[in-house]
Protein backbone atom coordinates (compact mmCIF):
# COMPACT_ATOMS: atom_id res chain seq x y z
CA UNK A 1 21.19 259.56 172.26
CA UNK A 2 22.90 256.48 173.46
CA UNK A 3 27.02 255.79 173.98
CA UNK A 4 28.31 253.18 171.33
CA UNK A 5 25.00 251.26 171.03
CA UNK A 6 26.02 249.24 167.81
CA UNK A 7 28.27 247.59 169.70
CA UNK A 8 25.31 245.35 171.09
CA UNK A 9 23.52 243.77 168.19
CA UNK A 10 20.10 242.96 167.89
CA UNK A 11 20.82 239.29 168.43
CA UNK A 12 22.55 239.38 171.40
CA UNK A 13 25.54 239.02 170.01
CA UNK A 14 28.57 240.73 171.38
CA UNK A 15 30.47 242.60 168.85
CA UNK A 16 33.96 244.81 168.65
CA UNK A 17 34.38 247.83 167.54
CA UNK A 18 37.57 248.30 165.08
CA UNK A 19 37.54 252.14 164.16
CA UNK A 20 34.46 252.61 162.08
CA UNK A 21 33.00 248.94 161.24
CA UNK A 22 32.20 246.50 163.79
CA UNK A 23 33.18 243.02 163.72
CA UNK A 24 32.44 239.96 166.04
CA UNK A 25 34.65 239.23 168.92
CA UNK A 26 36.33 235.70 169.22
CA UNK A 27 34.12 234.20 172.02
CA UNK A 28 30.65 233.13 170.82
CA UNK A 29 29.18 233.96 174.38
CA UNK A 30 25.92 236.50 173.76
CA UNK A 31 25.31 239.51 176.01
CA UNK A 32 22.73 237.35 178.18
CA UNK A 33 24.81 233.87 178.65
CA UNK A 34 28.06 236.46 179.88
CA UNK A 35 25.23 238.01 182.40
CA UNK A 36 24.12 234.72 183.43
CA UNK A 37 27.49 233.76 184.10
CA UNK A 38 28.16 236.55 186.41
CA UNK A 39 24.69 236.04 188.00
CA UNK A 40 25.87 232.81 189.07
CA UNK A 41 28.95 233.34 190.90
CA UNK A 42 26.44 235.86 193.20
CA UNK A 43 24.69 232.68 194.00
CA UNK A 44 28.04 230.91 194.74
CA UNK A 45 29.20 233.33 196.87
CA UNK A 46 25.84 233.50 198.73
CA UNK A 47 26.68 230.02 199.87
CA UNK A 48 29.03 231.48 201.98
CA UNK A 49 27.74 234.45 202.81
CA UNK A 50 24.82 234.57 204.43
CA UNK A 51 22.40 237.62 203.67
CA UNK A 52 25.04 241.12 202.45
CA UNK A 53 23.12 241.14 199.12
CA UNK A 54 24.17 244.79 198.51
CA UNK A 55 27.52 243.98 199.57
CA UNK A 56 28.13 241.64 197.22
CA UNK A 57 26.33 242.89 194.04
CA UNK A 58 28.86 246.14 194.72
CA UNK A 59 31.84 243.91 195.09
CA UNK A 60 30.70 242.31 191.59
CA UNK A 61 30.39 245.74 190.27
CA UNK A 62 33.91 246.38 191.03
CA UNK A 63 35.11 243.33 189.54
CA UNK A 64 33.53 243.95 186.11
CA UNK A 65 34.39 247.41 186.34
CA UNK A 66 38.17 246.09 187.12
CA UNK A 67 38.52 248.57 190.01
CA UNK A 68 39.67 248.17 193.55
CA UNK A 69 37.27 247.71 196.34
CA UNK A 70 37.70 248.78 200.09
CA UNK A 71 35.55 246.86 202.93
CA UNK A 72 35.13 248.61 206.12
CA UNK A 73 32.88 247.13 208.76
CA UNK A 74 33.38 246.10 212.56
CA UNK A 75 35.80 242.84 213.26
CA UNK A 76 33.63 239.35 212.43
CA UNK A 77 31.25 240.36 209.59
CA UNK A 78 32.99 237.92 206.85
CA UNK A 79 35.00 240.54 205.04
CA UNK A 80 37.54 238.32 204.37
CA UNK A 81 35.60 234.87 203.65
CA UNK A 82 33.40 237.05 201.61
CA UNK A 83 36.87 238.17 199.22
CA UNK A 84 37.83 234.50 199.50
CA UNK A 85 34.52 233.24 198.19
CA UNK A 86 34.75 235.57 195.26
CA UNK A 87 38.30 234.39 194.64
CA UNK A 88 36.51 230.52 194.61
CA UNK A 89 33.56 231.38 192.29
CA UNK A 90 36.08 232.67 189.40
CA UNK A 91 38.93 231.61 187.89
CA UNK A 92 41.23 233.40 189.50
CA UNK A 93 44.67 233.79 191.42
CA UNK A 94 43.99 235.00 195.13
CA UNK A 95 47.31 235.76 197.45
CA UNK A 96 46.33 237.43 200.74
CA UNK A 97 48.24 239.96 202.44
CA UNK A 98 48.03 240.91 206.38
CA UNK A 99 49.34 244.50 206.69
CA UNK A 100 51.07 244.84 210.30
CA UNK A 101 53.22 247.74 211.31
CA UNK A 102 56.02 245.85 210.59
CA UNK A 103 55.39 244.93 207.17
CA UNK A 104 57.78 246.11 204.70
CA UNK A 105 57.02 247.15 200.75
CA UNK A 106 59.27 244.41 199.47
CA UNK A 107 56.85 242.07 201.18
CA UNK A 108 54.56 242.86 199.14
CA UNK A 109 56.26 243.77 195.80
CA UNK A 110 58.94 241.07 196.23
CA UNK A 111 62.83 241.07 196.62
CA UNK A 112 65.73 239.81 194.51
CA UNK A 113 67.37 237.36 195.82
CA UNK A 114 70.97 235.21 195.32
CA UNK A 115 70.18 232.11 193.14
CA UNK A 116 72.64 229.41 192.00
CA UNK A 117 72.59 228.91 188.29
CA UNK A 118 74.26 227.17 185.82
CA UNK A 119 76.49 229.87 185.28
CA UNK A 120 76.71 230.89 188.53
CA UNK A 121 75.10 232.80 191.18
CA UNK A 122 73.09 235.73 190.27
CA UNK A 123 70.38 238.19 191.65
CA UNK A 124 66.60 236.74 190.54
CA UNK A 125 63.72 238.76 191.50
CA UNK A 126 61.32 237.07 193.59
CA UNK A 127 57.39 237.77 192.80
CA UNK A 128 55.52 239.07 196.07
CA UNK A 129 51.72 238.30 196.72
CA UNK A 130 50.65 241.44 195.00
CA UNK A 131 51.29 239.14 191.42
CA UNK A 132 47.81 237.75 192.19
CA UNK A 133 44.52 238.43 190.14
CA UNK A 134 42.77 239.33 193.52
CA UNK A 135 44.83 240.95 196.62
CA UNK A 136 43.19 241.03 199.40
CA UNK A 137 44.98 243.25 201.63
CA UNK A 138 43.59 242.36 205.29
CA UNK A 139 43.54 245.54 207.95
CA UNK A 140 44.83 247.72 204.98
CA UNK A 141 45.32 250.28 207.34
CA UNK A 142 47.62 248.70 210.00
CA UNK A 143 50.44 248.76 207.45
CA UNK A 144 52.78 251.74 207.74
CA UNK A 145 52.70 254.85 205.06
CA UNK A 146 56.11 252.98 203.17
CA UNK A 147 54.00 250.09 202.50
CA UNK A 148 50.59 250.92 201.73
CA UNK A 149 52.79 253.38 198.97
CA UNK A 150 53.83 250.03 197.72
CA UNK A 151 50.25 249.69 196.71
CA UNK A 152 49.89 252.87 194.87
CA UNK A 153 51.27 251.60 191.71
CA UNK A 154 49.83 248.40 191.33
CA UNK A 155 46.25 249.87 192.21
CA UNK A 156 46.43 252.39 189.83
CA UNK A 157 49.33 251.75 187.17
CA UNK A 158 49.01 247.40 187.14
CA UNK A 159 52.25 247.25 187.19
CA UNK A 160 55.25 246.77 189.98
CA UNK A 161 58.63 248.58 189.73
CA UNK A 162 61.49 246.84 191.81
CA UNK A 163 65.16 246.87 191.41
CA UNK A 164 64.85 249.52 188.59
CA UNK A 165 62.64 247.23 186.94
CA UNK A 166 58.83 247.07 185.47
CA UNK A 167 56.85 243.94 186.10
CA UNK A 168 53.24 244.15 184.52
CA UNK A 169 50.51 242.40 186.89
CA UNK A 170 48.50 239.40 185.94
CA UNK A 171 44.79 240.57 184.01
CA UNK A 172 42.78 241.11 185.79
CA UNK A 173 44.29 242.58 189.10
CA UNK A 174 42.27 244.67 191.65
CA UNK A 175 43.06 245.26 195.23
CA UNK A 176 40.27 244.03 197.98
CA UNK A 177 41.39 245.93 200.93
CA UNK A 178 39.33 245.57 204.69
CA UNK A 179 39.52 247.93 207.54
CA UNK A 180 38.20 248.08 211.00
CA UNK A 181 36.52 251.55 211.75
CA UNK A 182 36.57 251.34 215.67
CA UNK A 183 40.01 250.24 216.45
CA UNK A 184 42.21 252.74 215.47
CA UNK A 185 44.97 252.19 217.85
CA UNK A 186 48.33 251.00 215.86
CA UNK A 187 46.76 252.37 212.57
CA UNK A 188 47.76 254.26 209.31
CA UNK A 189 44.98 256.56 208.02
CA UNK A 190 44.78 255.83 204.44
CA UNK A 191 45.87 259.37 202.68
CA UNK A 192 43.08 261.03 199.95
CA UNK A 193 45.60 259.92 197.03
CA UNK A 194 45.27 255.86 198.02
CA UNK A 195 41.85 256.03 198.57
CA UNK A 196 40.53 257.74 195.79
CA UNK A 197 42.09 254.68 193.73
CA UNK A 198 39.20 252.82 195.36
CA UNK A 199 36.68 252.69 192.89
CA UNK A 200 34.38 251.48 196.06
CA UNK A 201 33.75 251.65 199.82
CA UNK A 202 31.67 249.07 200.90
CA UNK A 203 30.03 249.10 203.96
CA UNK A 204 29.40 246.18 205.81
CA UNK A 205 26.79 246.13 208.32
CA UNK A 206 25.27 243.75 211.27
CA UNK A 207 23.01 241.11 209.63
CA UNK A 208 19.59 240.54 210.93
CA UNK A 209 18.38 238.26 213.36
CA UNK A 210 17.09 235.66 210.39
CA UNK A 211 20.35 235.64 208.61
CA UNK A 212 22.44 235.66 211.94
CA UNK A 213 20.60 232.63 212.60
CA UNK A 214 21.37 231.05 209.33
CA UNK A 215 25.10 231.66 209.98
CA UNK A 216 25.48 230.18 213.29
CA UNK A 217 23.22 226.95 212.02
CA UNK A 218 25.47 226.57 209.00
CA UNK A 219 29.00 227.03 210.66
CA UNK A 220 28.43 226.50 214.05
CA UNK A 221 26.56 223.38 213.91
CA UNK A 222 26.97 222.60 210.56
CA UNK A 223 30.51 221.28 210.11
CA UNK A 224 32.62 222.33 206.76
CA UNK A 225 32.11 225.44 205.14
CA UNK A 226 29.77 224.96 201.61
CA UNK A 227 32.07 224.36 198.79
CA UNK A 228 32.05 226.96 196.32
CA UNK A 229 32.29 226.03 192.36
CA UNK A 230 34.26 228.11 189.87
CA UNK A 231 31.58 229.47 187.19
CA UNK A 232 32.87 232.28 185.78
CA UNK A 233 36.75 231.82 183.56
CA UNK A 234 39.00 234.12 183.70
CA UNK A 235 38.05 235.22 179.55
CA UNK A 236 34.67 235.01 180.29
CA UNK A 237 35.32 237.82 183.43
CA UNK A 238 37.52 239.58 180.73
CA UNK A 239 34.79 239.72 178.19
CA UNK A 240 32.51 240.83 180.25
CA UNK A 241 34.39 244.01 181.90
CA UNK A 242 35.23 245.10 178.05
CA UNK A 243 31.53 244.58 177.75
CA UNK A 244 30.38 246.56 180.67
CA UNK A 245 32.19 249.58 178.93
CA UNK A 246 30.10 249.21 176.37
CA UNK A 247 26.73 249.38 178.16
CA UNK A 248 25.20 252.46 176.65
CA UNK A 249 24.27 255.43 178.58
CA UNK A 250 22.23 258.31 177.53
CA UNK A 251 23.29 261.70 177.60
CA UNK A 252 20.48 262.97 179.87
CA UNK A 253 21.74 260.28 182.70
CA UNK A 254 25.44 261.16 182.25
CA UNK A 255 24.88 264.91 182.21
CA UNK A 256 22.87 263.98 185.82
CA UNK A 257 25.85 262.20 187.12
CA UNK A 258 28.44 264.08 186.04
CA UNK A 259 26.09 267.58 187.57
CA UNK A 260 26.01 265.09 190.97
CA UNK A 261 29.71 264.81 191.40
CA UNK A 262 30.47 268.83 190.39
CA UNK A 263 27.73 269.23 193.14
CA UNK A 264 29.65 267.76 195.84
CA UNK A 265 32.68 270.91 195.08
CA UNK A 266 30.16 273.32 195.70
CA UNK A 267 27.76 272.58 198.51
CA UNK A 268 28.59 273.89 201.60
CA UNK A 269 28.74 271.30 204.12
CA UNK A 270 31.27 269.60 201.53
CA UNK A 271 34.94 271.03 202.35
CA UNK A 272 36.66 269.44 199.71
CA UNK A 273 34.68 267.50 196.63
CA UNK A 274 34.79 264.94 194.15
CA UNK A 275 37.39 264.82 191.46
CA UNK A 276 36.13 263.71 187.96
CA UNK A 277 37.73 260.86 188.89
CA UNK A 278 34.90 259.82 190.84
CA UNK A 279 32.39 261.02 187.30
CA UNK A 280 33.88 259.00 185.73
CA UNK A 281 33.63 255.86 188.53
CA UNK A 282 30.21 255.96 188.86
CA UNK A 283 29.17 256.06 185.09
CA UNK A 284 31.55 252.65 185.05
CA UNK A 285 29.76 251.57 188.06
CA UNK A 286 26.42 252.22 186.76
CA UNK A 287 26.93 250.25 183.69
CA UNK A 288 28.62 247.40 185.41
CA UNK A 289 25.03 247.39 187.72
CA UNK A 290 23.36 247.51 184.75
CA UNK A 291 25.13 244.45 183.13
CA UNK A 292 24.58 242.77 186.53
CA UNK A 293 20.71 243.02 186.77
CA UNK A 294 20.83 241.65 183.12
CA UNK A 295 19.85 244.96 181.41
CA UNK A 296 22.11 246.59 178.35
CA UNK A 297 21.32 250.46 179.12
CA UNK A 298 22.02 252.46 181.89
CA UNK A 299 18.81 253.60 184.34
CA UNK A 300 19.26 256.97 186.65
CA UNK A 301 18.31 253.94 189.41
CA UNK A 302 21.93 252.51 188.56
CA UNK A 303 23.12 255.79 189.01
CA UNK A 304 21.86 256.34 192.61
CA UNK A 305 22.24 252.77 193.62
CA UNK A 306 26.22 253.36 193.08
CA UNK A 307 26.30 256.91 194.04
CA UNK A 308 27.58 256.55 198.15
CA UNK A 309 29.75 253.45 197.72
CA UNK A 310 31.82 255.68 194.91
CA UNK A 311 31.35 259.09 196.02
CA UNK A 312 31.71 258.58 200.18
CA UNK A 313 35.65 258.32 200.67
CA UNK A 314 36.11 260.93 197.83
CA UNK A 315 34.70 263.89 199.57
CA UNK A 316 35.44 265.66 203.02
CA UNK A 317 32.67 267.22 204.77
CA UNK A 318 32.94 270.81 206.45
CA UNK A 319 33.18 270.84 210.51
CA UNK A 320 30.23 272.00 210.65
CA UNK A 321 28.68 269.24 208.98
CA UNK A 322 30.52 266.50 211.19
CA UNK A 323 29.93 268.94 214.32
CA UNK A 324 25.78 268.16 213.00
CA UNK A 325 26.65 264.61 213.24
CA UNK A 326 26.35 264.32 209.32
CA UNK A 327 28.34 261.74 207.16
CA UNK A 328 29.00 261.73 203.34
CA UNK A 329 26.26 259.30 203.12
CA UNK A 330 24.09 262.10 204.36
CA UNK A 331 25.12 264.86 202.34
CA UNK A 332 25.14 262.11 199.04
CA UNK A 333 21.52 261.17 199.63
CA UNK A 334 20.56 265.11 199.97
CA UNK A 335 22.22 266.15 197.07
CA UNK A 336 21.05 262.69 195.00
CA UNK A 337 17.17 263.94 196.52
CA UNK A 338 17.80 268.00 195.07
């Protein structure tokens, strides 16, 4: 039994559902030109970045699934020109953020400030970078507990308080934090509550020889960076995370990933487990991989594909496990194998 499946018609046509009936949307775009759309800005970013396929295909996930995304790899493996490509391949504001330990929230949120006016001076609140579409918060975890707090709110709530007043974020918004696993001197630890508002963590890894080669040919001998076009609009992007919502999913596959997650609370090298927070992460995130790979149902492959980059930071593993020299990627895969 499949989730919502008259909402794809047998045309291709995208439709809406309104209560009971279901009635076109306003953009004439069918299921396969929106997927062709977002198939192209991979390509566009892959201009840039050289090799990462995985990495970027889960970065897209998390932009159609309209969730926040946290990088972690060692210093000088394009984390941040890969965030900046994505900005360039959609229509999209991009404000970047370098966290430092002396970084303060209002830096981020903004400040009010003294204006002159017609009638006078008076206090104006001043927008901070976070009123972007994509944030990329740089070394997320060099900024102090105060300000990555600042971030709670936006990452979860889309919206800013300041001054004793609400500002809504732009749509879309989604944080694209980076960290650097090795250096730790001068850092923050992110707390559980911030990173389980990550709906991924990406690791990046060393490229291979081949695709290291590419990279120094094309910027180290190759003059300008490759321009990257804008392909995907901003409606098209919003079309197409309503539509990833509607990918259906049968009930077999979501019992499976819902039984993975509730596995993680009771397996023994797995102190503390998932929340259904994270269930409910990596149906999105299997539909949104779906959608990407230009399919409109939901395959358990999906499911496993997205299962360590949503489930890793969500669980911590017993001392016995980490005295083993285990990781969550370790337990995941054992658990995804039983």
């Amino acid at each position: 039994m499949s989730d919502n499946p008259d909402r794809f018609g047998d045309d291709g046509q995208r439709t809406a559902v309104d209560g009971d009936a279901a009635v076109p949307t306003d953009d004439d775009l069918s299921i396969e030109e929106l997927q062709a759309s977002v198939g192209a800005v991979r390509d566009e970013v892959g201009k840039r970045i050289i090799g990462q396929h995985d990495v970027v295909e889960r970065l897209l996930v998390c932009v159609l699934c309209d969730g926040n995304a946290l990088l972690e790899s060692n210093p000088g493996l394009g984390k941040t020109t890969l965030v900046r490509a994505l900005s360039d391949a959609t229509d999209l504001g991009f404000s970047r953020v370098q966290n430092t330990p002396d970084l303060m929230p209002s830096d981020i949120t903004g400040t009010e400030i003294i204006r002159e006016t017609p009638e006078g001076r008076d206090f104006v609140f001043e927008r901070g970078p976070i009123f972007a579409n994509v944030v990329l918060a740089d070394e997320i975890n060099r900024a102090t507990p105060k300000t990555q707090a600042a971030l709670l709110e936006a990452m979860q709530e889309k919206q800013v308080t300041a001054a004793g007043e609400t500002y809504e974020l732009p749509d879309p918004f989604f944080v694209l934090a980076t960290q650097n696993p090795i250096d730790q001197g001068g850092t923050y630890p992110l707390p559980e509550a911030q990173t389980d508002r990550f709906l991924m963590k990406i690791l990046v890894d060393y490229p291979e020889f081949d695709e290291e080669r590419t990279i120094v040919k094309q910027y180290a001998e190759g003059g300008e960076s490759p321009e990257v076009e804008r392909v995907l609009p901003r409606t098209h992007l919003l079309a197409a995370q309503q539509l990833v919502r509607q990918v259906p999913i049968s009930d077999d596959i979501r019992n499976r990933t819902i039984e993975l997650v509730r596995s993680t609370r009771e397996d023994e090298q797995v102190e503390f487990g998932a929340s259904p927070r994270a269930s409910m992460a990596l149906v999105l995130a299997a539909k949104a991989r779906a959608f990407v790979h230009g399919r409109t149902h939901v395959s358990w492959e999906d499911v496993v594909e997205m299962a360590p980059p949503v489930i890793r930071h969500r669980i911590i593993l017993d001392f016995r496990a980490e005295r083993e020299g285990l990781d969550p990627d370790d337990v995941i895969q054992r658990l995804l194998n039983e």
